[in-house]
Protein backbone atom coordinates (compact mmCIF):
# COMPACT_ATOMS: atom_id res chain seq x y z
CA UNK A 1 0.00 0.00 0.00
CA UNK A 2 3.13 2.23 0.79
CA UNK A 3 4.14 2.13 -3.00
CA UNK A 4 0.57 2.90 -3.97
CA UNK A 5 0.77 5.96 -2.31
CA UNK A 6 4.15 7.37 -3.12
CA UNK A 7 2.63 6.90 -6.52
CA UNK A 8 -0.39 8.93 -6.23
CA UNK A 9 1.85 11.79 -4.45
CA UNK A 10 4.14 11.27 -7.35
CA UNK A 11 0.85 12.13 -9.95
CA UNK A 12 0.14 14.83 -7.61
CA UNK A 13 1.70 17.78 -9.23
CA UNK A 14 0.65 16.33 -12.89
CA UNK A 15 -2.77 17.21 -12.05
CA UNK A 16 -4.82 19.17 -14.84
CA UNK A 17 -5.58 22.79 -12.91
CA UNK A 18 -2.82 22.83 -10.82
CA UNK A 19 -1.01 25.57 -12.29
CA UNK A 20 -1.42 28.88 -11.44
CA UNK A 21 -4.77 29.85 -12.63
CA UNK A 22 -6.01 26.99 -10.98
CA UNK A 23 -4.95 27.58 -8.02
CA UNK A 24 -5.93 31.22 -7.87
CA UNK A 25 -9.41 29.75 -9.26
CA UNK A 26 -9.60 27.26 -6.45
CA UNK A 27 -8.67 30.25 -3.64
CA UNK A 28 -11.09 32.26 -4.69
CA UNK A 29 -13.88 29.55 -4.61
CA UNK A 30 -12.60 28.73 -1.17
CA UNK A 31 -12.79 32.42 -0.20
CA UNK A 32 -16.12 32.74 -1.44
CA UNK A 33 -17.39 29.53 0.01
CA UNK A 34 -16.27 31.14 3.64
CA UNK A 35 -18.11 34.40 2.39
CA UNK A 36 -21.28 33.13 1.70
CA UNK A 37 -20.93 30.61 4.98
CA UNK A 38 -20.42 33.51 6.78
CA UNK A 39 -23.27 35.47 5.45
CA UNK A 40 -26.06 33.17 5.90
CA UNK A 41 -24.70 32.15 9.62
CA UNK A 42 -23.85 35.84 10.57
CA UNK A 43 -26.74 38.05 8.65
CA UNK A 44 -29.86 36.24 8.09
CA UNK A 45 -31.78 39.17 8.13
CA UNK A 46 -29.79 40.29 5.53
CA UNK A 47 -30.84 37.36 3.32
CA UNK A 48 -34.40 37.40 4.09
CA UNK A 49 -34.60 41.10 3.43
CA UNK A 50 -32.89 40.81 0.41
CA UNK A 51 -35.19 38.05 -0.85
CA UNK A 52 -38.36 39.89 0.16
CA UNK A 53 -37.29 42.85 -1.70
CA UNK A 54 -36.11 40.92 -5.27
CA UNK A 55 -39.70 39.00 -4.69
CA UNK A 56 -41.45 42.24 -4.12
CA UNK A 57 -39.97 43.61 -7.24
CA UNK A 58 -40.10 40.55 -9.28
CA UNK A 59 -43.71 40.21 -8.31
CA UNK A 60 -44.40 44.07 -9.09
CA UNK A 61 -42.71 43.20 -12.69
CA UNK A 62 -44.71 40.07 -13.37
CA UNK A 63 -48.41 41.24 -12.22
CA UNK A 64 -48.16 44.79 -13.99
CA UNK A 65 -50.89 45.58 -16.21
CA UNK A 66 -49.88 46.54 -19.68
């Protein structure tokens, strides 16, 4: 199993996306993973006003007369 391994962690850096875009890609979806995480522990209210006011308008847009 030992040889398995050092093989895998020899593949490691052959990986497609491992270069530097894909690492700066895979930071930034960490980053805004944390973000959003943080958002919708920290600031519910935030997300339920937000979503009353985009159905309020989307509602206001969709039941207009013409």
């Amino acid at each position: 199993m030992d040889a398995d391994l050092e093989h895998l962690q020899e593949d490691a850096g052959g990986c497609p996306g491992n270069g530097f875009l894909g690492t700066k890609f895979a930071r930034a979806a960490r980053e805004m993973e944390a973000l959003v995480s943080d958002l919708m522990v920290d600031q519910p209210l935030f997300w339920l006003l937000t979503a009353s006011l985009f159905g309020f308008l989307l509602g206001k847009r969709l039941l207009r007369k013409n």
